[in-house]
PDB file of N, CA and C in Angstrom:
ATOM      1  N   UNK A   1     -10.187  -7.663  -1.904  1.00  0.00           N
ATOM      2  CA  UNK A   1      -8.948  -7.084  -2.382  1.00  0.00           C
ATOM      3  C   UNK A   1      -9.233  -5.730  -3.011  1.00  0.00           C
ATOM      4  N   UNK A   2      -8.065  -4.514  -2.693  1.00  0.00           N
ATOM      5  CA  UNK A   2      -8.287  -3.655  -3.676  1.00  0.00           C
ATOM      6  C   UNK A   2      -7.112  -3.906  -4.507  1.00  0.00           C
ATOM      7  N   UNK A   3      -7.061  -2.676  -5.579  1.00  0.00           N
ATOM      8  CA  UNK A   3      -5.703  -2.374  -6.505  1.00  0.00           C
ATOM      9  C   UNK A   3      -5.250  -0.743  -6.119  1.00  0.00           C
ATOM     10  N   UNK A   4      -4.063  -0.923  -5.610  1.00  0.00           N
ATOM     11  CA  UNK A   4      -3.678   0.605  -4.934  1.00  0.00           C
ATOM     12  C   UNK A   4      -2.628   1.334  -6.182  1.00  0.00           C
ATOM     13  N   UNK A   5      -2.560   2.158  -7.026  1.00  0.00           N
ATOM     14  CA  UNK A   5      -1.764   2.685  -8.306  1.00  0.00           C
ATOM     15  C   UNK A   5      -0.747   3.442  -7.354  1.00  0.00           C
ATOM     16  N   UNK A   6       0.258   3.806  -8.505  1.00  0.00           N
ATOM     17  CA  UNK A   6       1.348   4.630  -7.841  1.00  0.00           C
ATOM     18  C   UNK A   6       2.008   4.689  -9.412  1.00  0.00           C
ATOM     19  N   UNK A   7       2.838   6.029  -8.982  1.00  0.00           N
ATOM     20  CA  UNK A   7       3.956   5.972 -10.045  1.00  0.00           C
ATOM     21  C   UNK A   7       4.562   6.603  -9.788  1.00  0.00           C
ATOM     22  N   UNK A   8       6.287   6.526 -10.136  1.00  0.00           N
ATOM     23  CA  UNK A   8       7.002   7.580 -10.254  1.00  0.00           C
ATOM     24  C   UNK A   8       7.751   6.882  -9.226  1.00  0.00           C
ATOM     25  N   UNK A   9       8.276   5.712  -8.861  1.00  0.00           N
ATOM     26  CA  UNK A   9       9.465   4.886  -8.229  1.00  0.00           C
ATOM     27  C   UNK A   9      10.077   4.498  -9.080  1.00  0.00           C
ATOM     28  N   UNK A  10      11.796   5.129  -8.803  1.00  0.00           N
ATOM     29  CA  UNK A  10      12.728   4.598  -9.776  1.00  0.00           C
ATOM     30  C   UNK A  10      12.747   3.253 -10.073  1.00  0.00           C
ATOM     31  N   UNK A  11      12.792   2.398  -9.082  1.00  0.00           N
ATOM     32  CA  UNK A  11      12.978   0.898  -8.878  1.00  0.00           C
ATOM     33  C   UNK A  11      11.853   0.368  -8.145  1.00  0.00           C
ATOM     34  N   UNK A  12      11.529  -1.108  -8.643  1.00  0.00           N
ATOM     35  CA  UNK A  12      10.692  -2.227  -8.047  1.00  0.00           C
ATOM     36  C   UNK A  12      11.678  -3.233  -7.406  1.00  0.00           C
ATOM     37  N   UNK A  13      13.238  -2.602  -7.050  1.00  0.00           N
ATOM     38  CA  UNK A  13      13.608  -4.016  -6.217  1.00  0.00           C
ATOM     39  C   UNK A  13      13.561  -3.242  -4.949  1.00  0.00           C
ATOM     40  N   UNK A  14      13.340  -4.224  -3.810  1.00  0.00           N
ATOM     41  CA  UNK A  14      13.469  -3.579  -2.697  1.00  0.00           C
ATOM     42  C   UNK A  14      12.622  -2.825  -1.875  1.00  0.00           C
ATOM     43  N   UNK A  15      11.252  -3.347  -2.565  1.00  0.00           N
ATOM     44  CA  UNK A  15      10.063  -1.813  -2.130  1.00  0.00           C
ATOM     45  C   UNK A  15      10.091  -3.353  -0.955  1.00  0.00           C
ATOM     46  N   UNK A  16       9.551  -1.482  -0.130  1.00  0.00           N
ATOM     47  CA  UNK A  16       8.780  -2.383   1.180  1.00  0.00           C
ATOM     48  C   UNK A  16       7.022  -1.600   1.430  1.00  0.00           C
ATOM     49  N   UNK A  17       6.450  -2.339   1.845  1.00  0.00           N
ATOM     50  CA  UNK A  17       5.222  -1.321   2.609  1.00  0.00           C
ATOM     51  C   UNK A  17       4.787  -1.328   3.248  1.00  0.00           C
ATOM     52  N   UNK A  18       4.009  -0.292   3.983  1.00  0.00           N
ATOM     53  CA  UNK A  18       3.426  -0.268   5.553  1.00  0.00           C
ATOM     54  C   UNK A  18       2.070   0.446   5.345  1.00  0.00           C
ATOM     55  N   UNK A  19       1.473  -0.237   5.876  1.00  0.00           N
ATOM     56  CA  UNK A  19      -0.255   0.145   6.316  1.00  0.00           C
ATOM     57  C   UNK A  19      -0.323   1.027   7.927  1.00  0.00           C
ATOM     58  N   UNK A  20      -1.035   1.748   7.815  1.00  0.00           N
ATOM     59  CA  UNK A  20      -1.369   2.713   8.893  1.00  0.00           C
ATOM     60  C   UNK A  20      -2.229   2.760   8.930  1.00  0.00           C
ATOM     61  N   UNK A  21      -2.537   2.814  10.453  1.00  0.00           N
ATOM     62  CA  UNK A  21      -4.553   3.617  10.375  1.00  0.00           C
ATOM     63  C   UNK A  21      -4.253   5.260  10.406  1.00  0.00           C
ATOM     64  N   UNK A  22      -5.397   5.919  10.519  1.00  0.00           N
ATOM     65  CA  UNK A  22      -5.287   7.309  10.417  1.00  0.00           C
ATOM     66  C   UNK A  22      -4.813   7.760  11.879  1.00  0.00           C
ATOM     67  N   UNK A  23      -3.960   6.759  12.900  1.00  0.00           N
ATOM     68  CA  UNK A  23      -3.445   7.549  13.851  1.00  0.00           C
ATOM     69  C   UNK A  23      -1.689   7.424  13.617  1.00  0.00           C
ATOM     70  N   UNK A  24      -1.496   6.329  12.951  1.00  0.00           N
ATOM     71  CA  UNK A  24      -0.360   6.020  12.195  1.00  0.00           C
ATOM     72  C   UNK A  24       0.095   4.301  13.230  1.00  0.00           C
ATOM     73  N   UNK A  25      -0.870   3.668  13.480  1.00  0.00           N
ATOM     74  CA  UNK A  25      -0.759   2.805  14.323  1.00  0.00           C
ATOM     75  C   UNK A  25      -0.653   1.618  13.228  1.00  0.00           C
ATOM     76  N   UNK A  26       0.501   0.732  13.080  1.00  0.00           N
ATOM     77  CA  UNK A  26       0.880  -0.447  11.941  1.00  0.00           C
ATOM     78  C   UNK A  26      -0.261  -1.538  12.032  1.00  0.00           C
ATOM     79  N   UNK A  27      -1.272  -1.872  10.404  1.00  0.00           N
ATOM     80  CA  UNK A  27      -1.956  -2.499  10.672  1.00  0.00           C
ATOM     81  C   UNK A  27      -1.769  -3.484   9.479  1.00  0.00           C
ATOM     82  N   UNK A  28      -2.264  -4.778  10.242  1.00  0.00           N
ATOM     83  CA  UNK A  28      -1.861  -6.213   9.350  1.00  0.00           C
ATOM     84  C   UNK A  28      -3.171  -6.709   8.322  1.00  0.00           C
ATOM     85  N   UNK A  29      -2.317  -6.517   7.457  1.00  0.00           N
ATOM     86  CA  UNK A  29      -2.939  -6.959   6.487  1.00  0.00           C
ATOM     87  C   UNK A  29      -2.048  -7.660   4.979  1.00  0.00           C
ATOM     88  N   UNK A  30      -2.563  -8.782   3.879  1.00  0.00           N
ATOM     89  CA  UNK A  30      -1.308  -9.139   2.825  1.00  0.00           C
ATOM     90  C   UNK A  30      -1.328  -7.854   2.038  1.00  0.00           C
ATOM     91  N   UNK A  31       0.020  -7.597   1.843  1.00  0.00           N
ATOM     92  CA  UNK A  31      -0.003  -6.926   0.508  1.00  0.00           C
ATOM     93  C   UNK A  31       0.703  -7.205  -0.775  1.00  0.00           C
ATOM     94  N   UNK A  32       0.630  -7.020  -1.471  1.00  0.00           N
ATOM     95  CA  UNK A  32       1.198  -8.113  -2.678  1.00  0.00           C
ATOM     96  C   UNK A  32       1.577  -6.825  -3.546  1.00  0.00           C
ATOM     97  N   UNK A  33       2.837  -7.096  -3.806  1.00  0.00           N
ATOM     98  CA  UNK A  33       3.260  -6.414  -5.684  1.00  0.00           C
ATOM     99  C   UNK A  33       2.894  -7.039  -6.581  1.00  0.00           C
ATOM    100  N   UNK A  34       2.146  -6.474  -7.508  1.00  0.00           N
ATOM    101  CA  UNK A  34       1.721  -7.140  -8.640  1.00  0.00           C
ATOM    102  C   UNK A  34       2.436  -7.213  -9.719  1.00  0.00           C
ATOM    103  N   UNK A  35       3.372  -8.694 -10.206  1.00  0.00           N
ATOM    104  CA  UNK A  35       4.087  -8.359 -10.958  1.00  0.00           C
ATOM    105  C   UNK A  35       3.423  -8.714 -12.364  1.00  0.00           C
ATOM    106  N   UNK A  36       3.000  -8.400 -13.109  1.00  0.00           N
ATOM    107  CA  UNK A  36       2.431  -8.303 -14.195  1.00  0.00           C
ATOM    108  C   UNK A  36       1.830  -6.718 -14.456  1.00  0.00           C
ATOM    109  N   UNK A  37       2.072  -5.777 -13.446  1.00  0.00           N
ATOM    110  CA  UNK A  37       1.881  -4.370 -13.065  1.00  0.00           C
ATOM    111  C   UNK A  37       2.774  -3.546 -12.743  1.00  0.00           C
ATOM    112  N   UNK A  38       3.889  -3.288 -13.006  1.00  0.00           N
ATOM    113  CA  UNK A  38       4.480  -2.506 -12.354  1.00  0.00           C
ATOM    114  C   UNK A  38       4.223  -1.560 -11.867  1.00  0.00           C
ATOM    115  N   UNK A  39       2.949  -0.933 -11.530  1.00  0.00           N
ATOM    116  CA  UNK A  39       2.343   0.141 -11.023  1.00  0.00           C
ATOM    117  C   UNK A  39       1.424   0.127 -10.134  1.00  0.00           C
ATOM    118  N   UNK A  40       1.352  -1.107  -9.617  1.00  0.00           N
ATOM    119  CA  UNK A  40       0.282  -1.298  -8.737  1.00  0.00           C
ATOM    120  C   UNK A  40       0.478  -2.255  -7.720  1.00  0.00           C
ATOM    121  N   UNK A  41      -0.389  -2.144  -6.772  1.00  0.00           N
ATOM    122  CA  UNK A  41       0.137  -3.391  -5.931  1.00  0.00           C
ATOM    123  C   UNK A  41      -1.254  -3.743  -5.213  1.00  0.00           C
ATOM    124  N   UNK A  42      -1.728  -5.371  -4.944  1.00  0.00           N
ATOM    125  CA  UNK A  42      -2.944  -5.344  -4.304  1.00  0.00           C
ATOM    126  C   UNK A  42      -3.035  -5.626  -2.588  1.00  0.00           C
ATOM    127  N   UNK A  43      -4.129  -4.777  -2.227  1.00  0.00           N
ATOM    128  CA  UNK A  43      -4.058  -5.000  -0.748  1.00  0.00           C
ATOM    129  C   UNK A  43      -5.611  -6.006  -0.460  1.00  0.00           C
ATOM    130  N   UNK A  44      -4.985  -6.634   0.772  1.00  0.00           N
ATOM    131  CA  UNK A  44      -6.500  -7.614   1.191  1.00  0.00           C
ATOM    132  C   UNK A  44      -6.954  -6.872   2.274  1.00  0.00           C
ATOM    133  N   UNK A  45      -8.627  -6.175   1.911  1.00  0.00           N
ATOM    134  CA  UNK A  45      -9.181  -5.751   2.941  1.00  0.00           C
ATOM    135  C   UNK A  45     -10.394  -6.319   3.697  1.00  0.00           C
ATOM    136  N   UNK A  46     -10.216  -7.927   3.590  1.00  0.00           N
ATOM    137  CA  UNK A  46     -11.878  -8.364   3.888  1.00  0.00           C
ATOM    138  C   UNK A  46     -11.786  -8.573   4.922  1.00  0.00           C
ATOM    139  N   UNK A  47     -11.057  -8.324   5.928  1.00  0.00           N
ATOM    140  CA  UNK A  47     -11.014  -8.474   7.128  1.00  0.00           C
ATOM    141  C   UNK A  47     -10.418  -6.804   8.249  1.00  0.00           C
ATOM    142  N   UNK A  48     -10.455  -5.900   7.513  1.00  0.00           N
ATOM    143  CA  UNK A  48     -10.356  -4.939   7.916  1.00  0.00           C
ATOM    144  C   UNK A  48     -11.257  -4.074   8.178  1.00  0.00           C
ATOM    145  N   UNK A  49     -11.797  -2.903   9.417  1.00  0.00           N
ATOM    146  CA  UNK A  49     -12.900  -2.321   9.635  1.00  0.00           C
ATOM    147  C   UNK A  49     -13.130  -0.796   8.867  1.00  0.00           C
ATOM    148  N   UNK A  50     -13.738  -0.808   8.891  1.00  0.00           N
ATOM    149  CA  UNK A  50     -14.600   0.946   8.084  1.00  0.00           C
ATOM    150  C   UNK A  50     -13.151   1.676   8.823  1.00  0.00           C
ATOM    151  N   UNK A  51     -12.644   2.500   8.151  1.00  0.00           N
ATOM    152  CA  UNK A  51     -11.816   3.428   8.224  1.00  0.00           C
ATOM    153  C   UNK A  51     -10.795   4.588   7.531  1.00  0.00           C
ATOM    154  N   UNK A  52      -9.947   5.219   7.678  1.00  0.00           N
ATOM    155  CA  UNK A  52      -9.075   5.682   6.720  1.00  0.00           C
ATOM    156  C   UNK A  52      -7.488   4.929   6.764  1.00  0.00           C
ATOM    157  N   UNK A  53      -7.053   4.510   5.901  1.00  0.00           N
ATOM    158  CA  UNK A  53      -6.040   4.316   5.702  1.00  0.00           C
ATOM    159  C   UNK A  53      -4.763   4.551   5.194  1.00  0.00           C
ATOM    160  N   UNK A  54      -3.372   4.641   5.593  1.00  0.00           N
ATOM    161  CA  UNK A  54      -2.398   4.821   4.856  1.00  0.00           C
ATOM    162  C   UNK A  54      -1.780   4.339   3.975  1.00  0.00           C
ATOM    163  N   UNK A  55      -1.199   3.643   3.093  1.00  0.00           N
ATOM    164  CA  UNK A  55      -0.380   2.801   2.178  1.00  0.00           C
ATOM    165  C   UNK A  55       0.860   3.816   1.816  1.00  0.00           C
ATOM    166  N   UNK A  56       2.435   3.317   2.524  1.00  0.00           N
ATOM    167  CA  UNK A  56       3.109   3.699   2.145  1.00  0.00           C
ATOM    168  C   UNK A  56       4.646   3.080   1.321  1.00  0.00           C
ATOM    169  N   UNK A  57       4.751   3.564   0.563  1.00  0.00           N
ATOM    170  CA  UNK A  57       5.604   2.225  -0.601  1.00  0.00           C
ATOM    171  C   UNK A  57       6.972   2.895  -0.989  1.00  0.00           C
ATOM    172  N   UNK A  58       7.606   1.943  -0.618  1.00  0.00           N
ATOM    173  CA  UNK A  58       8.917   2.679  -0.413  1.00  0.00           C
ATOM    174  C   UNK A  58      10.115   1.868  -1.145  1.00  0.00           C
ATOM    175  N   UNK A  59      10.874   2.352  -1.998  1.00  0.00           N
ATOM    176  CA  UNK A  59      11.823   1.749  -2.692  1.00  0.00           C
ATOM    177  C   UNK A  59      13.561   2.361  -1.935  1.00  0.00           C
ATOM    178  N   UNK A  60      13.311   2.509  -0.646  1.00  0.00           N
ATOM    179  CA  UNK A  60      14.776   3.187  -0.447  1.00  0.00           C
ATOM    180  C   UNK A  60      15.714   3.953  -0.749  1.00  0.00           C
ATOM    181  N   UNK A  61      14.916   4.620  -1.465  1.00  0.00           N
ATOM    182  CA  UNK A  61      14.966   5.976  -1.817  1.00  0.00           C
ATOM    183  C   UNK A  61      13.952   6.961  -1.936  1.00  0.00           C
ATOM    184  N   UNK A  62      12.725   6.719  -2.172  1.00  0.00           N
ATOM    185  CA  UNK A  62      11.570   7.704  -2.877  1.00  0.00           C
ATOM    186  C   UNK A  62      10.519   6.826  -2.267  1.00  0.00           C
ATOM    187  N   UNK A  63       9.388   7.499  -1.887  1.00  0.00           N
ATOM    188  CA  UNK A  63       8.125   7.019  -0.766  1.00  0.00           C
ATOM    189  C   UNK A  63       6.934   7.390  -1.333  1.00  0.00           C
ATOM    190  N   UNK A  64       5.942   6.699  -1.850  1.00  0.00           N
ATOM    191  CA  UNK A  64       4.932   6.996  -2.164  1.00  0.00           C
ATOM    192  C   UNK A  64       3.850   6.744  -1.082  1.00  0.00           C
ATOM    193  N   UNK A  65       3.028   7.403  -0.823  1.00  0.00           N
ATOM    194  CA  UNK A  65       1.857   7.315  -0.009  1.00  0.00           C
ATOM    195  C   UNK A  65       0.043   7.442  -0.394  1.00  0.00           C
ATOM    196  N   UNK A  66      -0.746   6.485  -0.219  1.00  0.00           N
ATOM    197  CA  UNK A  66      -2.140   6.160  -1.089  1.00  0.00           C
ATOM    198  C   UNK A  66      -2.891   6.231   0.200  1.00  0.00           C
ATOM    199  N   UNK A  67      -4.209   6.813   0.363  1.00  0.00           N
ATOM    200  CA  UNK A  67      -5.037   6.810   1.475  1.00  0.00           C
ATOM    201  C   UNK A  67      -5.990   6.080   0.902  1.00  0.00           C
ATOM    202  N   UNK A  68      -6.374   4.738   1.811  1.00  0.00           N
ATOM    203  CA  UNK A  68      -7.638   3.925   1.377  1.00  0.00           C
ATOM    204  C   UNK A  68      -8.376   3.989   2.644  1.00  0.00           C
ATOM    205  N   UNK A  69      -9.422   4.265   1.947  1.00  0.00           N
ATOM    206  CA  UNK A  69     -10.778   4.861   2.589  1.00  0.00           C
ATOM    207  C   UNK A  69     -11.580   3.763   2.371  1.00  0.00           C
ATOM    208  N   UNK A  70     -12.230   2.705   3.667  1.00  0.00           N
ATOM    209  CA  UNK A  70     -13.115   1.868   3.444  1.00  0.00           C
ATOM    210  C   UNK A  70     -14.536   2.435   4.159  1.00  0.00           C
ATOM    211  N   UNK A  71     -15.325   1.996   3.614  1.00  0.00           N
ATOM    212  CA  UNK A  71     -16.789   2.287   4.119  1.00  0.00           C
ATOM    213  C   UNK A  71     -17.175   1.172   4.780  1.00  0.00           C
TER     214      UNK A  71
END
């Protein structure tokens, strides 16, 4: 698992998110809001390969975007 930060979303109802590889191709993986965090959310990467990644978090209005970089 990592912990991916963000801030600056008006609202936590309604987020959705999407994982990308660096060609923007949708890749599966859990992702969880952490509610005891309102600022964070964790992603599961133990089954994912060396790459760059997108994380984009979206409350339907305002879009945050996190690049996770695995080795």
């Amino acid at each position: 698992m990592t912990r991916v930060r963000y801030v600056g979303l008006p609202t936590m109802k309604k987020v959705s998110f999407d994982l990308t590889d660096l060609n923007g191709l949708p890749v599966e993986a859990p992702v969880n809001l952490l509610e005891h965090a309102a600022d964070a959310i964790e992603v599961t990467i133990a089954n994912m390969q060396s790459g760059i990644f997108y994380l984009k978090i979206f409350d339907g209005t305002t879009a945050t975007i996190r690049r996770i970089i695995l080795q």
